[in-house]
C-alpha atoms as a PDB file:
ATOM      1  CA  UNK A   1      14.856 -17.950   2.003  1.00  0.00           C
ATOM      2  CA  UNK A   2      11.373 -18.489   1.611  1.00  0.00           C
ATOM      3  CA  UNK A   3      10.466 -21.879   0.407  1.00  0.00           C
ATOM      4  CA  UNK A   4       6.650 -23.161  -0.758  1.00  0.00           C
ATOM      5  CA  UNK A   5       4.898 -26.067   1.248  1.00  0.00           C
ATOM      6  CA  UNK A   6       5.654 -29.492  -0.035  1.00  0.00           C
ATOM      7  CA  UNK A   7       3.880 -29.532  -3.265  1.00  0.00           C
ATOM      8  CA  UNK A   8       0.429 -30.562  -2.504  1.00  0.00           C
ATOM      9  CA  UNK A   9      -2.451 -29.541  -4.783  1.00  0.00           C
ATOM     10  CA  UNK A  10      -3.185 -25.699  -4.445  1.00  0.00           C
ATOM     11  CA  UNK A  11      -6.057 -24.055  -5.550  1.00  0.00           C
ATOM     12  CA  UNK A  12      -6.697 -20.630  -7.171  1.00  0.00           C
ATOM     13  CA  UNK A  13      -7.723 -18.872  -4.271  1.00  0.00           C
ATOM     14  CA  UNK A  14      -4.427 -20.080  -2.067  1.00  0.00           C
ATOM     15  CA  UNK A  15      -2.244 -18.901  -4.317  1.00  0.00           C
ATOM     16  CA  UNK A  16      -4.236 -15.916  -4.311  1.00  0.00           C
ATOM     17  CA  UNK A  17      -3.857 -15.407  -0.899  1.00  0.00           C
ATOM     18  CA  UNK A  18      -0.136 -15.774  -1.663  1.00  0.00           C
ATOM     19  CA  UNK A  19       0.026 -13.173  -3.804  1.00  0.00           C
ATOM     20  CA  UNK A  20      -1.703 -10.400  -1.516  1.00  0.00           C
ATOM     21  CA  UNK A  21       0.415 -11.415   1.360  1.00  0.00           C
ATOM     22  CA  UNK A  22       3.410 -11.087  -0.511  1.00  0.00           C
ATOM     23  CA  UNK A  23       1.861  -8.185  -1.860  1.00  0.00           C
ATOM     24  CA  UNK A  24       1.200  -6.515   1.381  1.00  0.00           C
ATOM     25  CA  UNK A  25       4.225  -7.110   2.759  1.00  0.00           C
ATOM     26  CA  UNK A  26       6.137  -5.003   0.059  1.00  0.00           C
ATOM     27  CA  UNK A  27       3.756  -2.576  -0.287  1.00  0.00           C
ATOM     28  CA  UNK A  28       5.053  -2.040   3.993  1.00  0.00           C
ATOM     29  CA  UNK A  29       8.512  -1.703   2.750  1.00  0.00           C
ATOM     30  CA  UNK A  30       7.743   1.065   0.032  1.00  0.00           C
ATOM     31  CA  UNK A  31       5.389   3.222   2.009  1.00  0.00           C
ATOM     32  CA  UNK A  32       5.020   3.036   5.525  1.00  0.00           C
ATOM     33  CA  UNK A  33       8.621   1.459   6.491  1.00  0.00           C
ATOM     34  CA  UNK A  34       9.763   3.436   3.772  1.00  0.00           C
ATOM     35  CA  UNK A  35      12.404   4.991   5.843  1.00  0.00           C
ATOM     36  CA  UNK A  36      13.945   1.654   7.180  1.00  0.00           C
ATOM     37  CA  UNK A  37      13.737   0.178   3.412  1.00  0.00           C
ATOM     38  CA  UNK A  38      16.128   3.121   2.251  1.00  0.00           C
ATOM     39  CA  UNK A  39      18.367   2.534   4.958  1.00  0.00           C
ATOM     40  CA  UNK A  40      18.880  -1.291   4.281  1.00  0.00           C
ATOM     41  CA  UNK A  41      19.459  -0.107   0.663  1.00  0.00           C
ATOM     42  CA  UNK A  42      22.743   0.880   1.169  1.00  0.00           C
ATOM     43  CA  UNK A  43      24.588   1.079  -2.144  1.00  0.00           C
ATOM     44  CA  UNK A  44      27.907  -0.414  -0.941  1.00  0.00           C
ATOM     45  CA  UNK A  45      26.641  -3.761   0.334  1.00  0.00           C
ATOM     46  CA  UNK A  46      26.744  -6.474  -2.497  1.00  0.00           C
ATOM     47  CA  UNK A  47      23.585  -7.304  -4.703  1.00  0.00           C
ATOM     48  CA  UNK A  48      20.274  -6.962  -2.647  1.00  0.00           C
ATOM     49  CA  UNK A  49      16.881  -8.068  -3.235  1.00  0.00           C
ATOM     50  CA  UNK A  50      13.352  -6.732  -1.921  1.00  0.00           C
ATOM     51  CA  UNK A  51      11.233 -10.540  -0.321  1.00  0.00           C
ATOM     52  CA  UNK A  52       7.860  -9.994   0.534  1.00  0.00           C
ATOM     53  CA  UNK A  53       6.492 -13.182   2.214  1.00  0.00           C
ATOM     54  CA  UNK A  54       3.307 -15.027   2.945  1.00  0.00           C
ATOM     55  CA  UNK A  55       3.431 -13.505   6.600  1.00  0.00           C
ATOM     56  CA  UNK A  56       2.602  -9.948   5.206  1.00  0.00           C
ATOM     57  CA  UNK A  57       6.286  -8.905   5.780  1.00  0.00           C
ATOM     58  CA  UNK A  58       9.414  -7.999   3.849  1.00  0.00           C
ATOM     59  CA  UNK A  59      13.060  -8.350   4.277  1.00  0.00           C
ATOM     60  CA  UNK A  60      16.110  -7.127   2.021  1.00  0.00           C
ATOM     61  CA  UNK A  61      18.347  -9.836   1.378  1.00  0.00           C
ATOM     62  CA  UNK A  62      21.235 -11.236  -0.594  1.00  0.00           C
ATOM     63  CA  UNK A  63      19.805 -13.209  -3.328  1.00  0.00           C
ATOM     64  CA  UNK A  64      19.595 -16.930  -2.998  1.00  0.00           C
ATOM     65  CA  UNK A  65      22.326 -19.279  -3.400  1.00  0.00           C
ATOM     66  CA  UNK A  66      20.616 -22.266  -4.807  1.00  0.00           C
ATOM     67  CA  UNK A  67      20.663 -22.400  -8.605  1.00  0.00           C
ATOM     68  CA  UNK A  68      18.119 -22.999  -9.960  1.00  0.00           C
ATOM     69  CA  UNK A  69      16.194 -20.826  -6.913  1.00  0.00           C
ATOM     70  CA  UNK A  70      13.625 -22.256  -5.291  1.00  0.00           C
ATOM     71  CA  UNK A  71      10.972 -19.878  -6.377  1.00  0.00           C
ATOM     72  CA  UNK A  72      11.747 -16.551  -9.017  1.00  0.00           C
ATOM     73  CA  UNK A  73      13.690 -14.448  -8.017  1.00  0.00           C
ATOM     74  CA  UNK A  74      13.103 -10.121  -7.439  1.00  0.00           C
ATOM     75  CA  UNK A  75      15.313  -7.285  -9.120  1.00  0.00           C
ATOM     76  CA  UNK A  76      18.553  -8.246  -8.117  1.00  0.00           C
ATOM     77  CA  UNK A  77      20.960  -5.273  -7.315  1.00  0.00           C
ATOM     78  CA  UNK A  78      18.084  -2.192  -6.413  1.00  0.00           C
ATOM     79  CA  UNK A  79      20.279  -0.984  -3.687  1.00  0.00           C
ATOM     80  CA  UNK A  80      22.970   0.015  -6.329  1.00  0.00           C
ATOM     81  CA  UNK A  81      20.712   2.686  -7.678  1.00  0.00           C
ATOM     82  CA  UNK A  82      19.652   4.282  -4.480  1.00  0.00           C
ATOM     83  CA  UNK A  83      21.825   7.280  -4.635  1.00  0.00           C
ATOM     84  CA  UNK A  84      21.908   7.730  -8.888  1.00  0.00           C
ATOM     85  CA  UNK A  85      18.923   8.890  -8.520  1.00  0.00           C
ATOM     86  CA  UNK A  86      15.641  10.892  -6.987  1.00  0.00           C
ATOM     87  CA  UNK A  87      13.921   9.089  -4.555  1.00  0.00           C
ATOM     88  CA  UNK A  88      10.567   8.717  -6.057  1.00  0.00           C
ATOM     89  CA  UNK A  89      11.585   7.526  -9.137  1.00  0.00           C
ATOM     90  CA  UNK A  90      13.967   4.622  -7.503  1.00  0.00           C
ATOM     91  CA  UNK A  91      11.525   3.669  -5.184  1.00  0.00           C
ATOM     92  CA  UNK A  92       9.258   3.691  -8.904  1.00  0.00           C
ATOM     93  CA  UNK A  93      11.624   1.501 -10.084  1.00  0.00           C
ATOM     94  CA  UNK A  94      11.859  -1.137  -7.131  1.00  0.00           C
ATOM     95  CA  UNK A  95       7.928  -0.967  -7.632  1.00  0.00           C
ATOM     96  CA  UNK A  96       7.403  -2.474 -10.722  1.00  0.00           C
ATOM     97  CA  UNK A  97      10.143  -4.784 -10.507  1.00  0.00           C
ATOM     98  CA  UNK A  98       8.124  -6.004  -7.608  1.00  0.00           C
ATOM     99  CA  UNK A  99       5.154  -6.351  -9.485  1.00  0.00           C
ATOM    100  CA  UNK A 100       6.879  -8.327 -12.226  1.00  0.00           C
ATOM    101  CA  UNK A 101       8.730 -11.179  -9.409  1.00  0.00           C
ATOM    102  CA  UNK A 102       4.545 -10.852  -7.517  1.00  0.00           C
ATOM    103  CA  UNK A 103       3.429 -12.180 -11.146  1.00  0.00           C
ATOM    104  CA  UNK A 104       6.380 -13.915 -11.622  1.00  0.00           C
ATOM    105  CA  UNK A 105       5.925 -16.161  -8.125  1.00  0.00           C
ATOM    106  CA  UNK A 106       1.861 -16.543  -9.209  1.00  0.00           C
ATOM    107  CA  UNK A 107       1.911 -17.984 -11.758  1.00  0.00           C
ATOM    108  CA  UNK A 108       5.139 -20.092 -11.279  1.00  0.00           C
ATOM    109  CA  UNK A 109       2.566 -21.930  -8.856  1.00  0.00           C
ATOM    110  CA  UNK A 110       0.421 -21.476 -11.316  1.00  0.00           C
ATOM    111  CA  UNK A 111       2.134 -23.901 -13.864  1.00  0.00           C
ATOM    112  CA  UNK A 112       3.754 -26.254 -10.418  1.00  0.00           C
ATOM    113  CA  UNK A 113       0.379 -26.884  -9.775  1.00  0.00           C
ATOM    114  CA  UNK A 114      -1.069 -27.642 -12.959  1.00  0.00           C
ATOM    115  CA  UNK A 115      -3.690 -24.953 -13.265  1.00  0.00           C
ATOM    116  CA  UNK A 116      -5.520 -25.233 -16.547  1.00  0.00           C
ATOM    117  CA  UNK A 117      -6.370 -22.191 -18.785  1.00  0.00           C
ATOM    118  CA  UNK A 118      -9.623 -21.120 -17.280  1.00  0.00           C
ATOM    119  CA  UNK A 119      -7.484 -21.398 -13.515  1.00  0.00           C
ATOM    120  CA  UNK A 120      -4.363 -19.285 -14.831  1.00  0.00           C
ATOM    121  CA  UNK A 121      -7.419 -16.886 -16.562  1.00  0.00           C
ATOM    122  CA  UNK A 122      -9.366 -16.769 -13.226  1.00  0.00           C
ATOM    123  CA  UNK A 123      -6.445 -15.935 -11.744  1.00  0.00           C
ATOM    124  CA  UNK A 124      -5.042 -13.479 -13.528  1.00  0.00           C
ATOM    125  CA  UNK A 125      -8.688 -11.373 -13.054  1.00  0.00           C
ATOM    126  CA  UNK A 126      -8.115 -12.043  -9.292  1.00  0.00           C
ATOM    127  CA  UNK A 127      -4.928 -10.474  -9.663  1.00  0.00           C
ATOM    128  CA  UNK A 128      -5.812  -7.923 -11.994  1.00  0.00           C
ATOM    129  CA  UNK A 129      -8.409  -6.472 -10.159  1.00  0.00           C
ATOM    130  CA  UNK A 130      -5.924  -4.924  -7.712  1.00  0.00           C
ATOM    131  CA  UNK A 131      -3.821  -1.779  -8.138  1.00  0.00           C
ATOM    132  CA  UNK A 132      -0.006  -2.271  -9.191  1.00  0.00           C
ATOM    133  CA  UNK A 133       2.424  -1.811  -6.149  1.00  0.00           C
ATOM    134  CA  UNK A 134       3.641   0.892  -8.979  1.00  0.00           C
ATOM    135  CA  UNK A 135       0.539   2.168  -9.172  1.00  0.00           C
ATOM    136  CA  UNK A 136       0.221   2.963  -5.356  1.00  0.00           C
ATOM    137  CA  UNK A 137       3.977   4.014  -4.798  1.00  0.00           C
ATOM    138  CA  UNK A 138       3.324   6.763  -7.744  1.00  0.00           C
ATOM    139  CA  UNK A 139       0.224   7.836  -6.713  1.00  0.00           C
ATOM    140  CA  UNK A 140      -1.192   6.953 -10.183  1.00  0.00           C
ATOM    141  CA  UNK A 141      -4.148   4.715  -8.919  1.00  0.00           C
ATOM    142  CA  UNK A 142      -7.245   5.976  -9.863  1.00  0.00           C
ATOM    143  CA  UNK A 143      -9.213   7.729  -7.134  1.00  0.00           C
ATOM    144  CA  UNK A 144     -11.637   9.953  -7.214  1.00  0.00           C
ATOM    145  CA  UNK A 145     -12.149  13.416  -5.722  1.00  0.00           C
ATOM    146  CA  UNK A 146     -12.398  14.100  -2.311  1.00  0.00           C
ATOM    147  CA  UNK A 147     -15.559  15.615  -1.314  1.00  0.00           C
ATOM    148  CA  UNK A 148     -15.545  19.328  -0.414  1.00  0.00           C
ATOM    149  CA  UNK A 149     -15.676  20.242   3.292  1.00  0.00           C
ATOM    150  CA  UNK A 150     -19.559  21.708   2.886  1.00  0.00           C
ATOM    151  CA  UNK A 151     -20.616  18.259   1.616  1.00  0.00           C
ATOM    152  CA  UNK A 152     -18.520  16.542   4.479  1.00  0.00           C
ATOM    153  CA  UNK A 153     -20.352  18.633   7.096  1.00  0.00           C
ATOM    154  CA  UNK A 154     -24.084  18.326   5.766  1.00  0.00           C
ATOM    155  CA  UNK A 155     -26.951  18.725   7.947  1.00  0.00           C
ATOM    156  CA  UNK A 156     -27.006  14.956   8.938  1.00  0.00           C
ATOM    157  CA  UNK A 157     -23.409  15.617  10.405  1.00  0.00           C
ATOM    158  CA  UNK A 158     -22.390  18.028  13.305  1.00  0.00           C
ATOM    159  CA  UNK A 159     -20.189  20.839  12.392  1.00  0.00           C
ATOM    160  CA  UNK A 160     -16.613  20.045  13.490  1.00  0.00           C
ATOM    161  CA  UNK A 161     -14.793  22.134  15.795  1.00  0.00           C
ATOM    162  CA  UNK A 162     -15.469  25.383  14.402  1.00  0.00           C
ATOM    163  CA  UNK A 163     -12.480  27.345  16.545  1.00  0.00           C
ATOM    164  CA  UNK A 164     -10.244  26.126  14.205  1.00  0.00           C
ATOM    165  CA  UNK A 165      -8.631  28.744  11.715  1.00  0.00           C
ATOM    166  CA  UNK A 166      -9.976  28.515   8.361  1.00  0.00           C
ATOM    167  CA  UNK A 167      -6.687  27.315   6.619  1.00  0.00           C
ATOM    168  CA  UNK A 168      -6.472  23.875   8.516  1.00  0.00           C
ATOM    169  CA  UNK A 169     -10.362  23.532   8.447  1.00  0.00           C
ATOM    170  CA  UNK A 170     -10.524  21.836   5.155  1.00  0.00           C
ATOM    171  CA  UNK A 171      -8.784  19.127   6.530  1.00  0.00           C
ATOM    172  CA  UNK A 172      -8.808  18.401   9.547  1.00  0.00           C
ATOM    173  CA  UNK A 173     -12.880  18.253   8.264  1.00  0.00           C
ATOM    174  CA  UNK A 174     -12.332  15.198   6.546  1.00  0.00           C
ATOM    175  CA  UNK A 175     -10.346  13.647   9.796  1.00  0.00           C
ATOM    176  CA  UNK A 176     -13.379  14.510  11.765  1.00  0.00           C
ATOM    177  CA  UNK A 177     -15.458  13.022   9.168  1.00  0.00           C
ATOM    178  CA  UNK A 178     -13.841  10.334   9.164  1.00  0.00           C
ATOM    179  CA  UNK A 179     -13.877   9.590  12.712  1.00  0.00           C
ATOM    180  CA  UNK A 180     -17.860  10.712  13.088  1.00  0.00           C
ATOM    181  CA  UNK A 181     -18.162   7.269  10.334  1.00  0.00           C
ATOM    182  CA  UNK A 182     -15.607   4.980  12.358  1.00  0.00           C
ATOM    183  CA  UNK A 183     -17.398   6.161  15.776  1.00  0.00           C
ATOM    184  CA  UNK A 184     -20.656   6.121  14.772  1.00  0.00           C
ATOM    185  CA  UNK A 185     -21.206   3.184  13.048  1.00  0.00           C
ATOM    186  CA  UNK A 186     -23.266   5.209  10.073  1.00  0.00           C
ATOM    187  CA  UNK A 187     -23.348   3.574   6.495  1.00  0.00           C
ATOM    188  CA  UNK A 188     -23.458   6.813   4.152  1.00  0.00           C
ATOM    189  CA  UNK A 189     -24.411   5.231   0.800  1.00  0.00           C
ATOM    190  CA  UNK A 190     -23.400   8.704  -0.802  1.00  0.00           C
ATOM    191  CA  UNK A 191     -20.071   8.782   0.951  1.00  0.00           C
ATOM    192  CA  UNK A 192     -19.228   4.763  -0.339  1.00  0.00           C
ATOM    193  CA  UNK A 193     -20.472   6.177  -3.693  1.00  0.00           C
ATOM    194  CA  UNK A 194     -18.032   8.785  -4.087  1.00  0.00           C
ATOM    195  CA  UNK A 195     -15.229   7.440  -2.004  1.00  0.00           C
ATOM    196  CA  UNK A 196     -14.995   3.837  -3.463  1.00  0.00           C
ATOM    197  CA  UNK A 197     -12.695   3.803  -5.624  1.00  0.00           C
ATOM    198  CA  UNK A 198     -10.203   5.538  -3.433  1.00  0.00           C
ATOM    199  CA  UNK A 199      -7.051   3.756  -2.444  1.00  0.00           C
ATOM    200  CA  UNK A 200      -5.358   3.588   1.179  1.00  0.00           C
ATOM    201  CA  UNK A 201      -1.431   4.291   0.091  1.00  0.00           C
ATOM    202  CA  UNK A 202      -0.377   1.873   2.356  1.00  0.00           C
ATOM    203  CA  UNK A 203      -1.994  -1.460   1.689  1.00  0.00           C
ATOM    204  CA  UNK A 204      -4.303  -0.553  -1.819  1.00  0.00           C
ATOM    205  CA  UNK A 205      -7.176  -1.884  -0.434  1.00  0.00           C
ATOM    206  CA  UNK A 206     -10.946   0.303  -1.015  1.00  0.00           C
ATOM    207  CA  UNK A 207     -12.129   3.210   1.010  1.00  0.00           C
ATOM    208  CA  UNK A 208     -14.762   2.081   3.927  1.00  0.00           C
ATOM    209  CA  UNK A 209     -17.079   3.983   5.362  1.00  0.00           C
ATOM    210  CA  UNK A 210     -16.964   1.978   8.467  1.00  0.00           C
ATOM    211  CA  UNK A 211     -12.968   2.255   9.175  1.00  0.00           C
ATOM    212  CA  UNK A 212     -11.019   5.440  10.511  1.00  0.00           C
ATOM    213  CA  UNK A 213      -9.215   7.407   7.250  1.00  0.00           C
ATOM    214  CA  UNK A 214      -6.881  10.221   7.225  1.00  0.00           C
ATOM    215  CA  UNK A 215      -5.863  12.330   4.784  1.00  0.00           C
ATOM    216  CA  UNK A 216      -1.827  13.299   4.026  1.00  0.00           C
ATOM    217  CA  UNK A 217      -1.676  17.004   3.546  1.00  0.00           C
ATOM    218  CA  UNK A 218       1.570  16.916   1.868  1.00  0.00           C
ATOM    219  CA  UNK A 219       0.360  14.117  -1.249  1.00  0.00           C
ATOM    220  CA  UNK A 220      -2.864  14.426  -0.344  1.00  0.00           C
ATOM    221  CA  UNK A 221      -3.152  10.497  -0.684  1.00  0.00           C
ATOM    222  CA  UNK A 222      -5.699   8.908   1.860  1.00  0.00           C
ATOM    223  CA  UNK A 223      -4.226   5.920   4.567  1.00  0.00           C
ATOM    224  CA  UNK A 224      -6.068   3.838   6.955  1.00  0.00           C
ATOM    225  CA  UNK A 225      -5.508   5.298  10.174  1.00  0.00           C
ATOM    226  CA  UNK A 226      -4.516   1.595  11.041  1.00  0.00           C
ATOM    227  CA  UNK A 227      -2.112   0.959   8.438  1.00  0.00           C
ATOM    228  CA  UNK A 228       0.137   4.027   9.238  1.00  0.00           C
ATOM    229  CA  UNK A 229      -0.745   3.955  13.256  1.00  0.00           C
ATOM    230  CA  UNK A 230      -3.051   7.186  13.288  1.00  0.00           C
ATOM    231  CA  UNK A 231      -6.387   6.730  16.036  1.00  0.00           C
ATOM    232  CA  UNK A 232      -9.025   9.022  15.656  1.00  0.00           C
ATOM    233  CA  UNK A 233      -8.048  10.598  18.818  1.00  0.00           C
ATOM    234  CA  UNK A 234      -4.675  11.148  18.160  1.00  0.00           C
ATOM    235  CA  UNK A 235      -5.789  12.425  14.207  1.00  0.00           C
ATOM    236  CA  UNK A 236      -8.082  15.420  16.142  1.00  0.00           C
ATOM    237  CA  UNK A 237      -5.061  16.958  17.734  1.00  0.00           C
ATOM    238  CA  UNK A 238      -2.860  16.960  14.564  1.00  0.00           C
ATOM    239  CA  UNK A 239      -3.259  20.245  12.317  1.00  0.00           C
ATOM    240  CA  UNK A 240      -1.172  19.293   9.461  1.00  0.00           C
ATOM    241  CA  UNK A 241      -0.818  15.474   9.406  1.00  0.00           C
ATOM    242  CA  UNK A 242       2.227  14.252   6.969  1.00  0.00           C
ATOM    243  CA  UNK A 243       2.625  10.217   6.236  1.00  0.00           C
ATOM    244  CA  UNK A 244       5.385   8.600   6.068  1.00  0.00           C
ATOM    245  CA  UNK A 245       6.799   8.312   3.073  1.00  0.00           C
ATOM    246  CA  UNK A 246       6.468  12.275   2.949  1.00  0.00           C
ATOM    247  CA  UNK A 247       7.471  12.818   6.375  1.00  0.00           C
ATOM    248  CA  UNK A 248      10.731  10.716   5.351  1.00  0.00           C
ATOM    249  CA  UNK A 249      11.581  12.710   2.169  1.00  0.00           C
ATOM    250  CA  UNK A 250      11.419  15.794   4.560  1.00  0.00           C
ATOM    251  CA  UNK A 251      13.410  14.239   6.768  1.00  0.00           C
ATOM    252  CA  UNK A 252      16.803  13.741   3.837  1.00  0.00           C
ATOM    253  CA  UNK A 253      18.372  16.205   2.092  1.00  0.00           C
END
């Protein structure tokens, strides 16, 4: 199980860090390993747990034996559920139970370390200024609209392959787009302006202009091409790209 360093001061920022690597790592196990996460889930194993850890990666695992824990403890039991009901709204559920044990874990070092008011405040806006796991795995994080392919493909940019047939144009516009930033090295103010508040569904983190995007055409939510293993080479020959989480509900009856 995952146990703390030996309890040496800490400061705001560390257990910061903590909390986005922890963070990171379930965010893995509810989008892109989504597939892999519902397999471990399997509803006649005993009591399970979703771990992320300070290495970015997450494990599903019996629950620990010590008493009192070590650390809090996540949802205990969310592989019982798996198959009582839709898939969205269990993996839902797993994702706000991980937010709660992600707060829970903060600001347990929060009080081990002896942070004072304006620490555990500071905090908390560190924290805060994130999206929710919840928030991602819903598709509720607020993002704003994608441009339309004429304002993609102004007269600064090339045209993108114009043999294409019209009804895959749209997007496989804003993968070419995309890649034209990445490749090119350009920083469109306008394009950070309108695209900055929009989330990668993998990891939460801000749109870029410098870093290679693609677009799912099933959700329609935006991923960095390196979070759910997409190169800008590979993204020109796909015409209808689907990520993973979609391309695993497909995949199930």
């Amino acid at each position: 199980m995952d146990v703390a360093a030996p309890y040496s001061s800490r400061t705001v920022e560390e257990v910061f860090r903590d909390f986005k690597a922890r963070r990171a790592g379930l965010l893995k196990a509810l989008t892109t390993d989504v597939n892999l996460f519902f397999q471990q889930c399997d509803p006649e194993k005993e009591n399970l747990c979703l771990y992320g850890f300070p290495s970015e990666q997450w494990k599903v695992n019996l629950p620990a034996e010590e008493v009192p824990p070590e650390l809090p403890e996540p949802a205990l039991g969310i592989n019982f559920a798996r198959d009582g009901m839709q898939e969205k709204d269990w993996l839902a559920l797993v994702a706000v139970h991980s937010d709660a044990w992600l707060l829970a874990v903060a600001f347990y070092f929060g009080a081990r370390f002896q942070f004072d008011k304006n620490d555990r405040k500071r905090l908390f806006n560190m924290i805060n200024e994130l999206p929710t796991i919840f928030e991602i795995v819903t598709g509720s994080a607020k993002k704003v609209k994608e441009k339309s392919t004429n304002s993609n493909h102004g007269s600064n940019k090339p045209k993108s392959n114009s043999k294409r047939g019209s009804e895959s144009q749209g997007k496989y516009a804003k993968v070419m787009q995309a890649r034209e930033d990445y490749e090119d090295g350009t920083d469109d103010e306008d394009d950070d302006d309108e695209h900055g508040e929009t989330l990668c569904g993998a990891c939460g983190e801000n749109y870029a202009s410098d870093e290679f995007w693609i677009c799912c055409d099933v959700c329609e939510k935006w991923f960095h091409g390196k979070c759910v293993k997409i190169t800008p080479a590979r993204a020109e020959h796909i015409k209808q790209y689907k990520c993973p989480s979609c391309s695993n509900k497909r995949a199930r009856p």
